[in-house]
Protein backbone atom coordinates (compact mmCIF):
# COMPACT_ATOMS: atom_id res chain seq x y z
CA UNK A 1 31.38 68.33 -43.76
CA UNK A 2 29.37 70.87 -41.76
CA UNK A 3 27.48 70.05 -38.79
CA UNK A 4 26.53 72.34 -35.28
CA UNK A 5 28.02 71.66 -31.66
CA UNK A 6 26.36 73.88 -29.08
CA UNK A 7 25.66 76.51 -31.45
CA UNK A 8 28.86 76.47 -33.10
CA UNK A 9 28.59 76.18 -36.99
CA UNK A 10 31.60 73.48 -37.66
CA UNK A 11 32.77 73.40 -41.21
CA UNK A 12 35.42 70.23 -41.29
CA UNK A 13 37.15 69.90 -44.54
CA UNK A 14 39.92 67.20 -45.82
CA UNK A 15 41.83 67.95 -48.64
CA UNK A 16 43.24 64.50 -50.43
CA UNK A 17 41.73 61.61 -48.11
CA UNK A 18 38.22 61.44 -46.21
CA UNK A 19 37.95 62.31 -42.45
CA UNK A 20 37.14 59.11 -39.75
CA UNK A 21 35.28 59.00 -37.20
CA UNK A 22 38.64 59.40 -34.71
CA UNK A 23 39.69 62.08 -36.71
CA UNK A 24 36.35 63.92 -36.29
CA UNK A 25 36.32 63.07 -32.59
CA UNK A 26 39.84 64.32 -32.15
CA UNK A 27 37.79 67.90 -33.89
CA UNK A 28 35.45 68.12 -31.30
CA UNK A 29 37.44 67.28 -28.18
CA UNK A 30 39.91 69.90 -29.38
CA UNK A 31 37.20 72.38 -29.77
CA UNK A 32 35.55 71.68 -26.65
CA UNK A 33 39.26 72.68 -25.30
CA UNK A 34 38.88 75.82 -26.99
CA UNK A 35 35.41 76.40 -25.87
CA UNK A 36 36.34 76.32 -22.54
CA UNK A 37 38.16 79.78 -22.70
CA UNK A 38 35.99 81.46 -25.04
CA UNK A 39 32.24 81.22 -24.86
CA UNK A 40 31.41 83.58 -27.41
CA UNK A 41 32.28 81.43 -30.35
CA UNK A 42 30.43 81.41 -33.51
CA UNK A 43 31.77 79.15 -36.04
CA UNK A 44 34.71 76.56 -36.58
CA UNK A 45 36.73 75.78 -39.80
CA UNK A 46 39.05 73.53 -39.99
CA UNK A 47 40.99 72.30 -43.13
CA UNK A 48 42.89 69.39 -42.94
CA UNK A 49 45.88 68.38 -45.28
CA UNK A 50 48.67 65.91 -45.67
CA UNK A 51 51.45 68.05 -47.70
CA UNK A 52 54.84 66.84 -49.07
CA UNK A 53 56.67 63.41 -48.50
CA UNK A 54 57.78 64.07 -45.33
CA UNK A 55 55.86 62.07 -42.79
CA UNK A 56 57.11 63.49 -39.81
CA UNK A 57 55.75 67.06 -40.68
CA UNK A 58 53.23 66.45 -43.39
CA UNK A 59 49.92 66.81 -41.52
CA UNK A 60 48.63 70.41 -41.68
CA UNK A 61 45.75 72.27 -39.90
CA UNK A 62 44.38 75.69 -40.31
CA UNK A 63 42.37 76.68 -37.83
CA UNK A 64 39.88 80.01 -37.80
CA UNK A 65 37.60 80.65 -35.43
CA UNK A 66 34.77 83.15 -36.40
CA UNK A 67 33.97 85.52 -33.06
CA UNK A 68 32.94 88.94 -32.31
CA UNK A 69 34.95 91.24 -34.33
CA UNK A 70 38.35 89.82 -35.69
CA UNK A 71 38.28 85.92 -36.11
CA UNK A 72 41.63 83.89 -34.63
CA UNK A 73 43.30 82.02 -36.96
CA UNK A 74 46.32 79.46 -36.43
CA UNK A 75 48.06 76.31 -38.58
CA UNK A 76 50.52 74.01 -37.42
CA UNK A 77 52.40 70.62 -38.95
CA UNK A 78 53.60 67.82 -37.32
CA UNK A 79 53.36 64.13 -37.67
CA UNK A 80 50.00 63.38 -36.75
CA UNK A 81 46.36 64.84 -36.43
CA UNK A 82 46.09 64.95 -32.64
CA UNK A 83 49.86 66.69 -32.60
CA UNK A 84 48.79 69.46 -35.03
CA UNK A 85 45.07 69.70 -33.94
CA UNK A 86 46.28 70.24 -30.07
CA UNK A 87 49.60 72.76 -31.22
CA UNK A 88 46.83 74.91 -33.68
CA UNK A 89 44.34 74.88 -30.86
CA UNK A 90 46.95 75.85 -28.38
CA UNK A 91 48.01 78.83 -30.76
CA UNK A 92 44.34 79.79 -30.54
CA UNK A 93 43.86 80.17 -27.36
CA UNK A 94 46.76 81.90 -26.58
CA UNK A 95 45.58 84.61 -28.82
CA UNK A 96 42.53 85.21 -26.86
CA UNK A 97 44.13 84.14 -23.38
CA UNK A 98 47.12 86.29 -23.38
């Protein structure tokens, strides 16, 4: 799924189920987090993917976001989509923060 928010090219992808509405919400808001440390932003993928048996660490996000010069890239795993979505975003922005 690819779709624009403020001039941000946003390419969603699920591997093994389809996304829903709350899960694409939780996208956004998370990005909107992001957005609010670094303006210069360009483009958003995220792939989403349940891996393994193990539900308490089977969601995984990887997270790159395309800006000036090197793109940022983090993953993370945990239990659920906001968990991983907020810990990958988090990783983000502490590589442009810090």
């Amino acid at each position: 799924m690819q779709y624009n928010i403020d001039n941000i090219k946003v390419d969603l992808q699920t591997v093994g189920f389809s996304e829903s509405p709350a899960l694409v919400d939780q996208v956004e808001s998370e990005l909107h987090r992001v957005m609010r440390f670094r303006q210069d932003i360009v483009a958003a993928d995220v792939y989403l993917r349940e891996e393994g048996t193990n539900p308490e660490n089977n969601k995984t996000v990887r997270w790159r976001l395309g800006i000036p010069g090197k793109d940022l890239f983090a993953e993370s795993a945990g239990a659920s989509w906001p968990a991983s979505l907020r810990d990958a975003s988090e990783k983000l922005r502490r590589q442009f923060v810090d």
